[in-house]
PDB file of N, CA and C in Angstrom:
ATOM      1  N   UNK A   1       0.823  -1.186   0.000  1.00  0.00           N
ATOM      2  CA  UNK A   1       0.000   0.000   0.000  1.00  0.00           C
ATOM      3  C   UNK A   1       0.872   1.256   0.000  1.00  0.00           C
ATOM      4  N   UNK A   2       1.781   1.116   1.044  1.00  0.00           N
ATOM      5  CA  UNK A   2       2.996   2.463   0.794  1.00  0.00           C
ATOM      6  C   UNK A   2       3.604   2.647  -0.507  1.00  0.00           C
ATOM      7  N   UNK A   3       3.972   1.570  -1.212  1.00  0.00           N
ATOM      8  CA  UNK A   3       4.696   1.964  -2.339  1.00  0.00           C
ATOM      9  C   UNK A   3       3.234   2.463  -3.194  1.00  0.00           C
ATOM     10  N   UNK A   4       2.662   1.960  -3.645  1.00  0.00           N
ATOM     11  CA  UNK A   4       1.397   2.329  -4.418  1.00  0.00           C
ATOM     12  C   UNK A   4       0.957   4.107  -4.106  1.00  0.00           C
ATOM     13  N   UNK A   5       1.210   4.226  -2.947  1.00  0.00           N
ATOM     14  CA  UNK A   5       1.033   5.833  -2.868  1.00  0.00           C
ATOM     15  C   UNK A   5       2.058   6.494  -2.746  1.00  0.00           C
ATOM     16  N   UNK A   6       3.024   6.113  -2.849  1.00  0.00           N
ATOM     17  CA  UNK A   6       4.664   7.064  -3.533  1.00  0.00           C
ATOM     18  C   UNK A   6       4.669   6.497  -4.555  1.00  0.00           C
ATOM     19  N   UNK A   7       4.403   5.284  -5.547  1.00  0.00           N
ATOM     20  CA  UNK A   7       4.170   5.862  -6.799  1.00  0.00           C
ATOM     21  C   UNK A   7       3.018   6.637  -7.669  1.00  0.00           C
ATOM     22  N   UNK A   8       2.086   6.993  -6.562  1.00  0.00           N
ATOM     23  CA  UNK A   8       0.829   7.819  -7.123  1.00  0.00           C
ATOM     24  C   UNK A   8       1.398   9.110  -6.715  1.00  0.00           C
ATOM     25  N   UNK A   9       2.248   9.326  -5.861  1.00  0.00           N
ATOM     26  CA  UNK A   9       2.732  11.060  -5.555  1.00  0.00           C
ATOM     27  C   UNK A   9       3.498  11.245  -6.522  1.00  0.00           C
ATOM     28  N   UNK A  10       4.607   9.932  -6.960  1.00  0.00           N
ATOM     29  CA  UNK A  10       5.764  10.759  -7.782  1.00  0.00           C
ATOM     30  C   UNK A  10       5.440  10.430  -9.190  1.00  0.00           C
ATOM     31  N   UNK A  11       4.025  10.401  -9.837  1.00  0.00           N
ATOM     32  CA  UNK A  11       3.338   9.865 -10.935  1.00  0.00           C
ATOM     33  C   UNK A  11       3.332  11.583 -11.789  1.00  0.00           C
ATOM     34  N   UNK A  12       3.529  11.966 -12.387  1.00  0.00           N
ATOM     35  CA  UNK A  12       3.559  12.845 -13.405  1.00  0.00           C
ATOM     36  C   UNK A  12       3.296  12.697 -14.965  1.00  0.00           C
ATOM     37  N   UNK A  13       2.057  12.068 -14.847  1.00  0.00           N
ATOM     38  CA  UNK A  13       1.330  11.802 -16.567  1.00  0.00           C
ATOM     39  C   UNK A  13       0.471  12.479 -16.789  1.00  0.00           C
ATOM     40  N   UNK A  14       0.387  13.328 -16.127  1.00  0.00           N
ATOM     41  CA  UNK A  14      -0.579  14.572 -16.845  1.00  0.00           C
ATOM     42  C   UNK A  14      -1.489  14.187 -16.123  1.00  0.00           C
ATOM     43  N   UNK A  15      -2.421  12.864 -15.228  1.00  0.00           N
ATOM     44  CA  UNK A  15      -3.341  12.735 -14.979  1.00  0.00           C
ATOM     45  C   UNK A  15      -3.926  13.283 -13.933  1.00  0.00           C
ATOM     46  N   UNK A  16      -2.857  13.651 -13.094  1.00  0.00           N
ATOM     47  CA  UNK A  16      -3.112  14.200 -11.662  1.00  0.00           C
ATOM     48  C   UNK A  16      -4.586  14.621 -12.015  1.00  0.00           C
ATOM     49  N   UNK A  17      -5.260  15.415 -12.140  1.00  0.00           N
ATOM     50  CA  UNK A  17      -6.760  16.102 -11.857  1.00  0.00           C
ATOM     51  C   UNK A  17      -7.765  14.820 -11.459  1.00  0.00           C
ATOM     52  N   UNK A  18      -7.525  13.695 -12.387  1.00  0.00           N
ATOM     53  CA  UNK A  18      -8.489  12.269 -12.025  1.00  0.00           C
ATOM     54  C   UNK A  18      -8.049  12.034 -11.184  1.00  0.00           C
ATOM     55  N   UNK A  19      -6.804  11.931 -10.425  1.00  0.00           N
ATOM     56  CA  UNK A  19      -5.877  10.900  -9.637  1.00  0.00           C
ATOM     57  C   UNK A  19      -6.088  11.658  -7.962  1.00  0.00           C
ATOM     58  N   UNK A  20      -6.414  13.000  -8.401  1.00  0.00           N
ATOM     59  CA  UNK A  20      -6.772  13.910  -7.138  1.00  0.00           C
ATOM     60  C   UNK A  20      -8.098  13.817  -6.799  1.00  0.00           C
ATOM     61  N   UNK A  21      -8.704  13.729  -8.134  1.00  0.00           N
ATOM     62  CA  UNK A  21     -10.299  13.351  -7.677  1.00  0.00           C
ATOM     63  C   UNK A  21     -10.764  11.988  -6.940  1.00  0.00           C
ATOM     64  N   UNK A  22     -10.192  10.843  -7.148  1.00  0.00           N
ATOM     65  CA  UNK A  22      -9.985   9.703  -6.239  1.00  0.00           C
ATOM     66  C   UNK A  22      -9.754   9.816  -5.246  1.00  0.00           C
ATOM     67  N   UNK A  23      -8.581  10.448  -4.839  1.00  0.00           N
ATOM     68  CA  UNK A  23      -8.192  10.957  -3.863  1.00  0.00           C
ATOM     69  C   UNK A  23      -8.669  11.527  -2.884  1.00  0.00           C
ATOM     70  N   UNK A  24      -9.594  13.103  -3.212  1.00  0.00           N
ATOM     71  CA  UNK A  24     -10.475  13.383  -2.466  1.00  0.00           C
ATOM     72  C   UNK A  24     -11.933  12.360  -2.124  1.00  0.00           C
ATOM     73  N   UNK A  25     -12.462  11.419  -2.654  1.00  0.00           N
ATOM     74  CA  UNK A  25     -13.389  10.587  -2.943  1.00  0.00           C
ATOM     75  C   UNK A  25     -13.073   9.741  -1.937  1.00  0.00           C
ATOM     76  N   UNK A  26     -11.783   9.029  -1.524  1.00  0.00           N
ATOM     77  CA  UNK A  26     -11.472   7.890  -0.815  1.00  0.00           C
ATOM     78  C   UNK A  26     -11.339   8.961   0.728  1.00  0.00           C
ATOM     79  N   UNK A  27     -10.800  10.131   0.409  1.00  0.00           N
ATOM     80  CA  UNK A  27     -11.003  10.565   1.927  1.00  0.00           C
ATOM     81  C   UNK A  27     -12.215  10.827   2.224  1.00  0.00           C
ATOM     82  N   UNK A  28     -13.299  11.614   0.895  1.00  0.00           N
ATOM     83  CA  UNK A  28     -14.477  11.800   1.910  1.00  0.00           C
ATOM     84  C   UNK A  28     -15.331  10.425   2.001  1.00  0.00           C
ATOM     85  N   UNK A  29     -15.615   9.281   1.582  1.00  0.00           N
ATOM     86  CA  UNK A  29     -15.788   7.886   1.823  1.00  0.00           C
ATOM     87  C   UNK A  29     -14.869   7.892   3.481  1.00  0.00           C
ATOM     88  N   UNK A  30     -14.111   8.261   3.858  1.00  0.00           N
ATOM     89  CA  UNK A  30     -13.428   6.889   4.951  1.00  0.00           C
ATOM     90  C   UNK A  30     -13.962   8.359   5.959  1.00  0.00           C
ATOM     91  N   UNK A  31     -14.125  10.037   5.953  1.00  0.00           N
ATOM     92  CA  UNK A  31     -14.893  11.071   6.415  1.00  0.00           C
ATOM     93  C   UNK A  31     -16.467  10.603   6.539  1.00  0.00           C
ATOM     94  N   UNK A  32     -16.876  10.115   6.082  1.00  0.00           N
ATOM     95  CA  UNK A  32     -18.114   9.530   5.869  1.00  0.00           C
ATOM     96  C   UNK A  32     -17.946   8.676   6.934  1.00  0.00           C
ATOM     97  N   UNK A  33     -17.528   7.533   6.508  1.00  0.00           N
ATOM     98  CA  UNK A  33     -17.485   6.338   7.314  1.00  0.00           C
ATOM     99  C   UNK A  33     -17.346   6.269   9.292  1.00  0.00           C
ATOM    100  N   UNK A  34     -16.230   7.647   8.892  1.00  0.00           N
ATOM    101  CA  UNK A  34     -15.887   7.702  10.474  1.00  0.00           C
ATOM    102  C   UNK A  34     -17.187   8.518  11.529  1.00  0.00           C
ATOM    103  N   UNK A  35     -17.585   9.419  10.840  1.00  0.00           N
ATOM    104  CA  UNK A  35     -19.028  10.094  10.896  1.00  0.00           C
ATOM    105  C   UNK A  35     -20.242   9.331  11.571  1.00  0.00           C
ATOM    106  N   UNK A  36     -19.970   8.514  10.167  1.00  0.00           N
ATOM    107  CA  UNK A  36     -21.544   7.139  10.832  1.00  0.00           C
ATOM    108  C   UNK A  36     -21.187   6.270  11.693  1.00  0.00           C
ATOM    109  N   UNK A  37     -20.049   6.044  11.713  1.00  0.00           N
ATOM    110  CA  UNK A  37     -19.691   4.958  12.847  1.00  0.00           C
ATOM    111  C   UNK A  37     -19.284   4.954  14.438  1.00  0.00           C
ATOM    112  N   UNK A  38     -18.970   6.683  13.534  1.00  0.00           N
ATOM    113  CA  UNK A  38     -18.717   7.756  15.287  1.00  0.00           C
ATOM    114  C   UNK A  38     -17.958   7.092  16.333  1.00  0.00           C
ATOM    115  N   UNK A  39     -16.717   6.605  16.004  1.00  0.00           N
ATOM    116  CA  UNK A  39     -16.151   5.488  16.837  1.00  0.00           C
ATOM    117  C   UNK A  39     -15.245   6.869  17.844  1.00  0.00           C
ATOM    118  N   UNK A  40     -15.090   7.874  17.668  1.00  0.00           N
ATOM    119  CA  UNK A  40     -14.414   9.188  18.460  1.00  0.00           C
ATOM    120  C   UNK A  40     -15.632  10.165  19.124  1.00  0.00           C
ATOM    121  N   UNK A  41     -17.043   9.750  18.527  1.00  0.00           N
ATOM    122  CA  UNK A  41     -18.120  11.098  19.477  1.00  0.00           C
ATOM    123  C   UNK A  41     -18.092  12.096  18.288  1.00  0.00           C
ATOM    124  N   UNK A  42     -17.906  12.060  16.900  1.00  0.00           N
ATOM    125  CA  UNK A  42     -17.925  13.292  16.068  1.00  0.00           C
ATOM    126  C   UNK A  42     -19.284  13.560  16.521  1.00  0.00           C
ATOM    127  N   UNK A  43     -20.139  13.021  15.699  1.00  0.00           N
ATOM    128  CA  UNK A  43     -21.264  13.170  15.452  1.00  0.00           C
ATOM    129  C   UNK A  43     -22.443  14.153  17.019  1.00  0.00           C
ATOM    130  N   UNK A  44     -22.138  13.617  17.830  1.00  0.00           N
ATOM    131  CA  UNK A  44     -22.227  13.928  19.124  1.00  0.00           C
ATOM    132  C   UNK A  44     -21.849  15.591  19.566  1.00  0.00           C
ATOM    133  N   UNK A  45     -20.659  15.483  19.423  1.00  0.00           N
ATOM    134  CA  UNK A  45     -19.752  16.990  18.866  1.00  0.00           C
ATOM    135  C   UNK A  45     -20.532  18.024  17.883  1.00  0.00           C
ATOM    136  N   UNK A  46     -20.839  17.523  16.456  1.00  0.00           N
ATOM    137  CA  UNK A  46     -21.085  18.021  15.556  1.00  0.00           C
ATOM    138  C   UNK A  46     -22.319  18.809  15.695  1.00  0.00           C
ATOM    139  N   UNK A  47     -23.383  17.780  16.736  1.00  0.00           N
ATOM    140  CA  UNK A  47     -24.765  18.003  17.200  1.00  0.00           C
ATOM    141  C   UNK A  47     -24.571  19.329  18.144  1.00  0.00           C
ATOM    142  N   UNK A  48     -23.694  19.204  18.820  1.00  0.00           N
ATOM    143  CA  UNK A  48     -23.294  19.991  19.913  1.00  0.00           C
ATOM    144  C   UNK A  48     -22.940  21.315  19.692  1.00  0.00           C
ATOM    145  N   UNK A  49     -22.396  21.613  18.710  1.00  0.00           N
ATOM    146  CA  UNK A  49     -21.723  22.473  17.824  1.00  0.00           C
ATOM    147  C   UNK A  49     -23.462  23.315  16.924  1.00  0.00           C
ATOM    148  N   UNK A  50     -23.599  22.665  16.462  1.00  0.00           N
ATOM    149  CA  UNK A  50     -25.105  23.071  15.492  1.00  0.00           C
ATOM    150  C   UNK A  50     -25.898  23.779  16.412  1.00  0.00           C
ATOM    151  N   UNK A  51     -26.119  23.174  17.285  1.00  0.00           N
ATOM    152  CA  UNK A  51     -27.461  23.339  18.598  1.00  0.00           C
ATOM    153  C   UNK A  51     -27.222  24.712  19.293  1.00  0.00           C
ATOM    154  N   UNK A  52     -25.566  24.872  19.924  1.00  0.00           N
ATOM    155  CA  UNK A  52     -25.109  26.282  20.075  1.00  0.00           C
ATOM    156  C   UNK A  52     -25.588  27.635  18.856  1.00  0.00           C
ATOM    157  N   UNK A  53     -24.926  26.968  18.089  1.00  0.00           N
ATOM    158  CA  UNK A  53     -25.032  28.342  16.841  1.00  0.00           C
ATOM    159  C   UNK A  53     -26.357  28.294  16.919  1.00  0.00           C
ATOM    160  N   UNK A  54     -27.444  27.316  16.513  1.00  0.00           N
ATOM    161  CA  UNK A  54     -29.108  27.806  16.779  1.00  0.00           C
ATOM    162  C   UNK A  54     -29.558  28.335  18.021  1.00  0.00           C
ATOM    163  N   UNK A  55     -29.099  27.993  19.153  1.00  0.00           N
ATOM    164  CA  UNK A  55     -29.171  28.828  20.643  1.00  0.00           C
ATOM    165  C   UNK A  55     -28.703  30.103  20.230  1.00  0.00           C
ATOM    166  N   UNK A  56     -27.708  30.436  19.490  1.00  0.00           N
ATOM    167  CA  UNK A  56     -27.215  31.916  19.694  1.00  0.00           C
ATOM    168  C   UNK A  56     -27.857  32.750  18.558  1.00  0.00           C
ATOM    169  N   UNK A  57     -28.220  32.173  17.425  1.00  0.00           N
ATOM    170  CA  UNK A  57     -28.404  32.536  16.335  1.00  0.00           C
ATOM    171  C   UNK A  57     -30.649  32.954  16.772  1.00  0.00           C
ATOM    172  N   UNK A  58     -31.393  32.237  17.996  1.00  0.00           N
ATOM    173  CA  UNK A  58     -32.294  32.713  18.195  1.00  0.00           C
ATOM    174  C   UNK A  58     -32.253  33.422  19.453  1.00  0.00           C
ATOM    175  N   UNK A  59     -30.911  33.319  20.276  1.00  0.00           N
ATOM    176  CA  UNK A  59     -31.170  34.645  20.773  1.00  0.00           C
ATOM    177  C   UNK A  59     -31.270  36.111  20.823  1.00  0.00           C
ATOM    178  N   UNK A  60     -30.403  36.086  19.479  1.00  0.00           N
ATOM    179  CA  UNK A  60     -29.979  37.790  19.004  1.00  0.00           C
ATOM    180  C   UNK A  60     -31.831  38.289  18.361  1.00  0.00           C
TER     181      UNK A  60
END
C-alpha cells in the first residue's frame, strides 16, 4: 500500500486532476465512514456544535 502511494505522488502523466479526484473521494468515503460509525463522538460533537449556533443565532 505504501509503495502504491509514492508511486501515485511521484506519478507525473498529466493525470493528476483524475488521480486527485480519487483521492479526495477515498477521503471523503473513509470522512463519511468515520461520521456514521462515530467510533471518536464526532457526530455527538457536531450536534453539539449546530445546537449552540441555533441557541445563539435565536437569541440575538
Amino acid at each position: 500500500m505504501k509503495s502504491l502511494i509514492t508511486s501515485f505522488l511521484r506519478d507525473e502523466n498529466g493525470e493528476d486532476l483524475i488521480e486527485y479526484g480519487l483521492l479526495a473521494a477515498f477521503v471523503a468515503a473513509v470522512a463519511t465512514g468515520v461520521i456514521i460509525a462515530d467510533p471518536l463522538g464526532v457526530k455527538g460533537a457536531l450536534k453539539g456544535a449546530f445546537q449552540k449556533a441555533v441557541t445563539a443565532l435565536n437569541a440575538n
